[in-house]
C-alpha atoms as a PDB file:
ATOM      1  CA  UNK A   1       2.381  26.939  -0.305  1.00  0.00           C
ATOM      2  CA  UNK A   2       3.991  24.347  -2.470  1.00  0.00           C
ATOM      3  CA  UNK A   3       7.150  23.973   0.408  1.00  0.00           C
ATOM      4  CA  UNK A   4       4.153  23.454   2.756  1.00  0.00           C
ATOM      5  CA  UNK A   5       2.952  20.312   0.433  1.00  0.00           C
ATOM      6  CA  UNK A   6       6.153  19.381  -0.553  1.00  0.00           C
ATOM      7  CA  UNK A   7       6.881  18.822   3.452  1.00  0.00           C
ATOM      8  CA  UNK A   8       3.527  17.309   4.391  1.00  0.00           C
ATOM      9  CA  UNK A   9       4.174  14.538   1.178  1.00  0.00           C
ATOM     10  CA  UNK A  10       7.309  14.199   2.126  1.00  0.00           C
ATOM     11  CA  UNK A  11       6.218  12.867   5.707  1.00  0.00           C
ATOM     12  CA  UNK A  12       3.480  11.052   4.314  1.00  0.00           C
ATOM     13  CA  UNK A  13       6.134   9.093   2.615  1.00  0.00           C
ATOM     14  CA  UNK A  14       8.374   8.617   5.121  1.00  0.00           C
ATOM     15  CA  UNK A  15       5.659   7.503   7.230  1.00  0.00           C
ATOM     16  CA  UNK A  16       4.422   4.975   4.891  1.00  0.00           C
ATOM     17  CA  UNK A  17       8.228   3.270   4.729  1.00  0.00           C
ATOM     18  CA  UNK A  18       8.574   2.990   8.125  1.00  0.00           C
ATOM     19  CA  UNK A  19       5.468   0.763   7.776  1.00  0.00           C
ATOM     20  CA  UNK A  20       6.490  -1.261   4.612  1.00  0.00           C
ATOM     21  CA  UNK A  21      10.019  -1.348   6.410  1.00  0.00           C
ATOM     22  CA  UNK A  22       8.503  -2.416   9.381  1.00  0.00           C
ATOM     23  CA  UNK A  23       6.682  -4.819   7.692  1.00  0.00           C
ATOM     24  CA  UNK A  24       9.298  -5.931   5.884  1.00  0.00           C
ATOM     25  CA  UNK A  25      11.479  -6.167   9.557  1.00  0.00           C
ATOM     26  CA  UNK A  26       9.027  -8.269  11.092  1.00  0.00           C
ATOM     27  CA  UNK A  27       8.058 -10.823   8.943  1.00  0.00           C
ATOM     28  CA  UNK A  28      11.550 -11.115   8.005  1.00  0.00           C
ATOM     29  CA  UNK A  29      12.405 -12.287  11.464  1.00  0.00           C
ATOM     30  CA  UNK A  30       9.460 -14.056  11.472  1.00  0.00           C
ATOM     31  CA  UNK A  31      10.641 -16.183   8.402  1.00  0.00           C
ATOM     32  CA  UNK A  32      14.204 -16.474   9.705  1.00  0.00           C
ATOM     33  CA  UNK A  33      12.670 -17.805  13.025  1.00  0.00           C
ATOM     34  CA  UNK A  34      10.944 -20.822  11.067  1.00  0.00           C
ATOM     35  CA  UNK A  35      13.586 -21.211   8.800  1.00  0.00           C
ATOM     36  CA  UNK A  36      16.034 -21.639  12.203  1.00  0.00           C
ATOM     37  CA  UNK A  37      13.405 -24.465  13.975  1.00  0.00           C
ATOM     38  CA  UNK A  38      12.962 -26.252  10.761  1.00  0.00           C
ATOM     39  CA  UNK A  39      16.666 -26.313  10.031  1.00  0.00           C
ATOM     40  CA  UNK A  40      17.362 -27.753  13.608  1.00  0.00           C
ATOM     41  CA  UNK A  41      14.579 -30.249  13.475  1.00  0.00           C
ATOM     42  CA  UNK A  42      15.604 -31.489  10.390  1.00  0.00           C
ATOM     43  CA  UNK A  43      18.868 -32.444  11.989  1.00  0.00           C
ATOM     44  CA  UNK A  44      17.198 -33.827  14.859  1.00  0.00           C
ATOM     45  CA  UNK A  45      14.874 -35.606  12.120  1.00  0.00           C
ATOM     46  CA  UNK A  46      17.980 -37.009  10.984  1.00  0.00           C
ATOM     47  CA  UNK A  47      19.565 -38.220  14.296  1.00  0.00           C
ATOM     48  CA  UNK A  48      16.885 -39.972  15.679  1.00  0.00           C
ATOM     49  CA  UNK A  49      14.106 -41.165  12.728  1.00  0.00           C
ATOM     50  CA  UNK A  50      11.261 -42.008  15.124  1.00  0.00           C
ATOM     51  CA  UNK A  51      11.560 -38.854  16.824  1.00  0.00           C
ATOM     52  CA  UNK A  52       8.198 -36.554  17.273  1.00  0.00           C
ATOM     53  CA  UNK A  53       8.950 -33.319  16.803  1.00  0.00           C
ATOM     54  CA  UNK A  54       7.956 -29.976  17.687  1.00  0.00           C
ATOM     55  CA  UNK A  55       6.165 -29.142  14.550  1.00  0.00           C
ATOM     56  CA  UNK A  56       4.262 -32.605  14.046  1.00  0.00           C
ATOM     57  CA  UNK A  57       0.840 -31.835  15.106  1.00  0.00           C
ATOM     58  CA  UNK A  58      -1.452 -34.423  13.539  1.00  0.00           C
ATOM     59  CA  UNK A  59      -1.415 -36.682  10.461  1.00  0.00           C
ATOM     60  CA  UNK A  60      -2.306 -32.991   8.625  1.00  0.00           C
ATOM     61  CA  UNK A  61       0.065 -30.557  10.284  1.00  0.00           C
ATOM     62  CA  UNK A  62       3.039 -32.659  10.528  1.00  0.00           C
ATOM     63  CA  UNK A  63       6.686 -31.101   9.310  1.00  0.00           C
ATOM     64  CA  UNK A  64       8.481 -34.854   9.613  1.00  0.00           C
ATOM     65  CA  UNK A  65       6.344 -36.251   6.755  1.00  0.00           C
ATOM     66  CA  UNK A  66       7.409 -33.316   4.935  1.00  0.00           C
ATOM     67  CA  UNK A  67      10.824 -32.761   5.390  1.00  0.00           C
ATOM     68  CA  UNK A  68      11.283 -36.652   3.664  1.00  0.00           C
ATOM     69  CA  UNK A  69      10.171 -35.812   0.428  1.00  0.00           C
ATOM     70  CA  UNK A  70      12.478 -34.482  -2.292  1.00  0.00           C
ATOM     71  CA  UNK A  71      10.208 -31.509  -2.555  1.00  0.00           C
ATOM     72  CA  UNK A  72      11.986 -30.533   1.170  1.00  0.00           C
ATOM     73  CA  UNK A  73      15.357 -30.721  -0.823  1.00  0.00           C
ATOM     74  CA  UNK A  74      15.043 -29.307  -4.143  1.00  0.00           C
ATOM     75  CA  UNK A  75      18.691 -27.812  -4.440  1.00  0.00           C
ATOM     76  CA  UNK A  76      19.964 -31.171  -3.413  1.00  0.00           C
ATOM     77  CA  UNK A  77      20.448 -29.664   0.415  1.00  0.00           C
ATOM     78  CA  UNK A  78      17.670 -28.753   3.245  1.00  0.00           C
ATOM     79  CA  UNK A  79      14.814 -26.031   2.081  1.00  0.00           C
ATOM     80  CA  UNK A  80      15.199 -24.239   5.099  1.00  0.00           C
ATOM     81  CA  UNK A  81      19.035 -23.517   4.415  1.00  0.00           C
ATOM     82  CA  UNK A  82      17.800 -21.262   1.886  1.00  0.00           C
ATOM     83  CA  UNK A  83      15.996 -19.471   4.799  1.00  0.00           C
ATOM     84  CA  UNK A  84      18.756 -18.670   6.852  1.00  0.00           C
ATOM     85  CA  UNK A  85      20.689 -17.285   4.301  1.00  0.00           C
ATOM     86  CA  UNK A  86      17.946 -14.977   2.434  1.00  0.00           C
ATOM     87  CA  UNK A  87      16.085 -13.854   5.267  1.00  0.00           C
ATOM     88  CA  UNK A  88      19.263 -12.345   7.256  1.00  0.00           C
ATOM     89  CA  UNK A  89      19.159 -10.222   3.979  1.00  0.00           C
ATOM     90  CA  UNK A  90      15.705  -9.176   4.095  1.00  0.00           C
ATOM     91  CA  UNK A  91      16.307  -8.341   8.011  1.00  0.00           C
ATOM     92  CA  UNK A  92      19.278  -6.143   7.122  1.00  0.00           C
ATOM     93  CA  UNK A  93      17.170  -3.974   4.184  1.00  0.00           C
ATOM     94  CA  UNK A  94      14.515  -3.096   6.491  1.00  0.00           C
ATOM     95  CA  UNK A  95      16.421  -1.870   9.107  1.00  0.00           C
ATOM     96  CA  UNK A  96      18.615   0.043   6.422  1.00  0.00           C
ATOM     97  CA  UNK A  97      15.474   1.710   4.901  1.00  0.00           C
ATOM     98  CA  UNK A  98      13.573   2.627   8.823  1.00  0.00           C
ATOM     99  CA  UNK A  99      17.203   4.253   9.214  1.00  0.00           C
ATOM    100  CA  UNK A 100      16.368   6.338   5.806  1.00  0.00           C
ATOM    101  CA  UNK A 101      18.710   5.023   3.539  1.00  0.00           C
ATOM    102  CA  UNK A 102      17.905   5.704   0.148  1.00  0.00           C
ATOM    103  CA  UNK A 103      18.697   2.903  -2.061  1.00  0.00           C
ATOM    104  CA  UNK A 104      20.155   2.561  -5.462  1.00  0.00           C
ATOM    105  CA  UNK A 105      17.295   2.105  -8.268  1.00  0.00           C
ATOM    106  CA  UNK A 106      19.205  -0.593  -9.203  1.00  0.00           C
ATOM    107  CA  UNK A 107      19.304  -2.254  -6.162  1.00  0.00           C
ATOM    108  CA  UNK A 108      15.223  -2.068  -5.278  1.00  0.00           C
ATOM    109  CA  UNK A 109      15.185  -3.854  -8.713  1.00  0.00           C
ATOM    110  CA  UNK A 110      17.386  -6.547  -8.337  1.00  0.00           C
ATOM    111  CA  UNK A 111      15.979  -6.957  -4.629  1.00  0.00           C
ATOM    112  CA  UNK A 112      12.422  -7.035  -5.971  1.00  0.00           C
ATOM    113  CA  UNK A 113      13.561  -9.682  -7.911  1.00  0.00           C
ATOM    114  CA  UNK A 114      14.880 -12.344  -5.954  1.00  0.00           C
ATOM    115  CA  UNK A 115      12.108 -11.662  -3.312  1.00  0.00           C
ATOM    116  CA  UNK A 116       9.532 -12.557  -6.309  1.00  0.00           C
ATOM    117  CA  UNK A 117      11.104 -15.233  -6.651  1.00  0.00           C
ATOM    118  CA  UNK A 118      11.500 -15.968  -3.233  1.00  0.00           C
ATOM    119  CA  UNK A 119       7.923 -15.733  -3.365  1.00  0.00           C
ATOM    120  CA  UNK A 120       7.471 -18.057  -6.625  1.00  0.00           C
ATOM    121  CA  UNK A 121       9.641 -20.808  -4.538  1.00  0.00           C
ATOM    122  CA  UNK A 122       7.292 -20.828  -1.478  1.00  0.00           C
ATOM    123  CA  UNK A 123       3.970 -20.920  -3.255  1.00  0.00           C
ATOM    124  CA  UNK A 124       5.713 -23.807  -4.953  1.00  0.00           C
ATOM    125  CA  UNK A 125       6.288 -25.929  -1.810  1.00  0.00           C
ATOM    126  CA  UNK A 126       2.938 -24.540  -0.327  1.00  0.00           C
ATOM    127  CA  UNK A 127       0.698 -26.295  -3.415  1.00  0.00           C
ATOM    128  CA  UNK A 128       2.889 -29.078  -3.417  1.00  0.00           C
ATOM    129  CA  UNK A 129       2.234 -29.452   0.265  1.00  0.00           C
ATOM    130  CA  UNK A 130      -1.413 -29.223  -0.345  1.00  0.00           C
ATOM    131  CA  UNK A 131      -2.292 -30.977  -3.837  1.00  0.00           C
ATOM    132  CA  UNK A 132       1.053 -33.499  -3.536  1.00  0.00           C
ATOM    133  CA  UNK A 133       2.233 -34.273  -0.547  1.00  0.00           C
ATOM    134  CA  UNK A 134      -1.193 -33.548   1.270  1.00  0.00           C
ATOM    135  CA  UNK A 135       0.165 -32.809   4.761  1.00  0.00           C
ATOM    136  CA  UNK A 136       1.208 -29.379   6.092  1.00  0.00           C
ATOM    137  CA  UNK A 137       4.505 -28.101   7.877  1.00  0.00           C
ATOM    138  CA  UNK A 138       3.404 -25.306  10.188  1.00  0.00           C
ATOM    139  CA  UNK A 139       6.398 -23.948  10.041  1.00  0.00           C
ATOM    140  CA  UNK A 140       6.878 -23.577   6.175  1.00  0.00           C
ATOM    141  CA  UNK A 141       3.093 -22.036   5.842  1.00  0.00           C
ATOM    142  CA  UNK A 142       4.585 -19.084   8.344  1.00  0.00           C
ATOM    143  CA  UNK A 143       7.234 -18.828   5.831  1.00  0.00           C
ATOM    144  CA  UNK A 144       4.741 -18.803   3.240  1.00  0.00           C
ATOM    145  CA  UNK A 145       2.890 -16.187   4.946  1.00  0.00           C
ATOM    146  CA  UNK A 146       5.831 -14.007   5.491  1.00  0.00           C
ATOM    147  CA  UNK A 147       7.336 -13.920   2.194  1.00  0.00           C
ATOM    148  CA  UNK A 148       3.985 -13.158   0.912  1.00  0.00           C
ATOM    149  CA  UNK A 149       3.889  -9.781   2.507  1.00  0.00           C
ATOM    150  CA  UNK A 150       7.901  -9.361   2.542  1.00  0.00           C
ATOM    151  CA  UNK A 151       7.402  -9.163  -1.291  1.00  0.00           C
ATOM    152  CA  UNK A 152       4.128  -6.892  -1.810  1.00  0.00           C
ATOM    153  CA  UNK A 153       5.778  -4.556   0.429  1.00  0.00           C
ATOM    154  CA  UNK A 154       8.563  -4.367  -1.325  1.00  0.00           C
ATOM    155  CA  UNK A 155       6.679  -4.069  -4.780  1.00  0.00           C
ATOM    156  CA  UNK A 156       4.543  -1.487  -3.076  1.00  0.00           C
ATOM    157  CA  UNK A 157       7.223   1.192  -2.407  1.00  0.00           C
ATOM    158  CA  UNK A 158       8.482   0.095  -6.148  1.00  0.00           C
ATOM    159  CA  UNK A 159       5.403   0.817  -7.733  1.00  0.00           C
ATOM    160  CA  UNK A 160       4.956   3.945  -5.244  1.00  0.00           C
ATOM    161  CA  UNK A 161       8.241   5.156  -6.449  1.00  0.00           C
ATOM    162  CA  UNK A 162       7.555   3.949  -9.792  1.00  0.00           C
ATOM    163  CA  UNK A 163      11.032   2.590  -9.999  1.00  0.00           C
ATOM    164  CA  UNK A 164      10.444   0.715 -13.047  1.00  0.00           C
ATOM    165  CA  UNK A 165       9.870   3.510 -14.949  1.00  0.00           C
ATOM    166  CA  UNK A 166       6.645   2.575 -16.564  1.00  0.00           C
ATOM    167  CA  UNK A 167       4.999   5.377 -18.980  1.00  0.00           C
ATOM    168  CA  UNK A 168       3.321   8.266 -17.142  1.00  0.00           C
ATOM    169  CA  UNK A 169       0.155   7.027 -18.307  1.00  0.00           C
ATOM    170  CA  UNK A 170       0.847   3.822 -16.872  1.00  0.00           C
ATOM    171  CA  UNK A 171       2.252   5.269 -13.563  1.00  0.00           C
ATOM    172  CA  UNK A 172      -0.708   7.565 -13.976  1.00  0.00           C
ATOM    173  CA  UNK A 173      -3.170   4.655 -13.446  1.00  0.00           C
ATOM    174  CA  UNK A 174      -1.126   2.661 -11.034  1.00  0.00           C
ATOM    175  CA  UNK A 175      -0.742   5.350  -8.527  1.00  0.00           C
ATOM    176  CA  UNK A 176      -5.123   6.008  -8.876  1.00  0.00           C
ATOM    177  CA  UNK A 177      -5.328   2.141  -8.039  1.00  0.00           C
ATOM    178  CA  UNK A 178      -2.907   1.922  -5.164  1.00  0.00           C
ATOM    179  CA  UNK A 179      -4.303   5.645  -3.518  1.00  0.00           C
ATOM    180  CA  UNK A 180      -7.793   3.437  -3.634  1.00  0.00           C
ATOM    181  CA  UNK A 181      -5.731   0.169  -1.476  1.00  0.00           C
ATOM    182  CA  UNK A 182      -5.798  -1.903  -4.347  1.00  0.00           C
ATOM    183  CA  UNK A 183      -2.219  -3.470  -3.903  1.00  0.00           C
ATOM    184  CA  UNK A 184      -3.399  -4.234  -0.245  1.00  0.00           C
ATOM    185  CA  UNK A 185      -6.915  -5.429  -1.223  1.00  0.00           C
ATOM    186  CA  UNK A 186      -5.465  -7.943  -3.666  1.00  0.00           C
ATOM    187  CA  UNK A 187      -2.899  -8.750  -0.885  1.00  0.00           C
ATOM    188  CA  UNK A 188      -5.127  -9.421   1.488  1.00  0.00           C
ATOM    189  CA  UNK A 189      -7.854 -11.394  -0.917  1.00  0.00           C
ATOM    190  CA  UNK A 190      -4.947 -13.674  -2.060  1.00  0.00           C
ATOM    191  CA  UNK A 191      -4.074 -14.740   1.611  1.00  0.00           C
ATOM    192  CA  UNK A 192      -7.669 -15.645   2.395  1.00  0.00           C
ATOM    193  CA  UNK A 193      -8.050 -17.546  -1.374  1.00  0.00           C
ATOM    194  CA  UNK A 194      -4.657 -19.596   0.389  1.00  0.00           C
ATOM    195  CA  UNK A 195      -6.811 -20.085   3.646  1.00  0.00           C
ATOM    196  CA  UNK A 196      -9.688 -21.159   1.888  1.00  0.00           C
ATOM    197  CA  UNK A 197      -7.779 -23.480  -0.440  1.00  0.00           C
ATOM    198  CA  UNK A 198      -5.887 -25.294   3.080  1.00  0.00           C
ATOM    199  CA  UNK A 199      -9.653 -25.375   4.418  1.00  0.00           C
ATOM    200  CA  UNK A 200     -11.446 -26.955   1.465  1.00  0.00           C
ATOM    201  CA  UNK A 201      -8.459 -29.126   0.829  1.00  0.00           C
ATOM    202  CA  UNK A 202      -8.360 -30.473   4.420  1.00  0.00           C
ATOM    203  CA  UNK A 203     -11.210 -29.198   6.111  1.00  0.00           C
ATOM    204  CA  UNK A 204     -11.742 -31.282  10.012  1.00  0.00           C
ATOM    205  CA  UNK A 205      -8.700 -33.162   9.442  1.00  0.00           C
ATOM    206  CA  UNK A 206      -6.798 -29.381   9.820  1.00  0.00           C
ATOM    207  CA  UNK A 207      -8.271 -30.005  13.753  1.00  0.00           C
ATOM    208  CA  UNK A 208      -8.083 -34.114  14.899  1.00  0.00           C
END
């Protein structure tokens, strides 16, 4: 009886990290992808000023006006640099964990980390974009997008796991909210608050 439960949780997890990996796989490409076209149009940017490039939609959506502000260049080099180097990373975990590698505790720490703050460093560009700058790159709201759900999936298998070791009342409660979808709710509810924030903030002008 309990090798019979023990099996059927034990595919029920298994099942649910192939779809946090996979999550974590395709949005991951997905950020690498934008983090590529920026990188090359910023070089193009560079080579010929007056170009129009690929990402420039409209006075709203327009990467170019972007990528000259010293908010595209915090570090002192291109934004999306930071891209191509972090996202290869997040790439190689999720294939790692859909091949059923069990990682260090450690390591899901330190990596739950840096994609938090990965996370804290795109919501920074993304309401600097909007309340700031006022224009849009459609390229860094993807990358928004994806590290958004690169990181709760990540701190969903950590707090499934309860690799931070919180109390087992605290665990206790965690694991009642997240059998109820609360992690994904919240997820979900924060994307459309983003949405609704570009939409107030621009409304038509998203469109001419």
């Amino acid at each position: 009886m309990f090798k019979f439960l023990n099996r059927g949780k034990k595919k029920a997890t298994e099942r649910s990290n192939k779809w946090l990996f996979g999550v974590m796989l395709v949005f991951g490409v997905a950020g690498l992808i934008s983090a590529f076209d920026l990188s090359v149009e910023r070089i193009h940017l560079l080579e010929h000023p007056d170009a129009v490039l690929t990402c420039s939609i409209n006075l709203v959506l327009n990467c170019a006006t972007v990528m000259q502000t010293w908010q595209a260049s915090l570090f002192g080099f291109p934004n999306p640099y930071i891209g191509l180097m972090a996202y290869p990373v997040v790439i190689t975990v999720a294939v790692a964990g859909l091949s059923g590698v069990q990682f260090k505790r450690w390591f899901l720490i330190v990596a739950n980390i840096c994609y938090g703050l990965g996370a804290i460093f795109a919501y920074w560009l993304f309401f600097s974009s909007v309340y700031v700058i006022q224009v849009l790159c459609p390229w860094c709201l993807v990358v928004t997008f994806s590290t958004t759900l690169i990181f709760a999936s990540l701190t969903h298998l950590n707090l499934r796991e309860n690799t931070f070791r919180f109390s087992e009342s605290i665990n206790k409660k965690i694991q009642e909210l997240m059998a109820r979808d609360v992690g994904k709710i919240a997820t979900a509810a924060w994307i459309v608050l983003m949405i609704a924030l570009v939409l107030i903030k621009f409304g038509d002008s998203l469109f001419l």
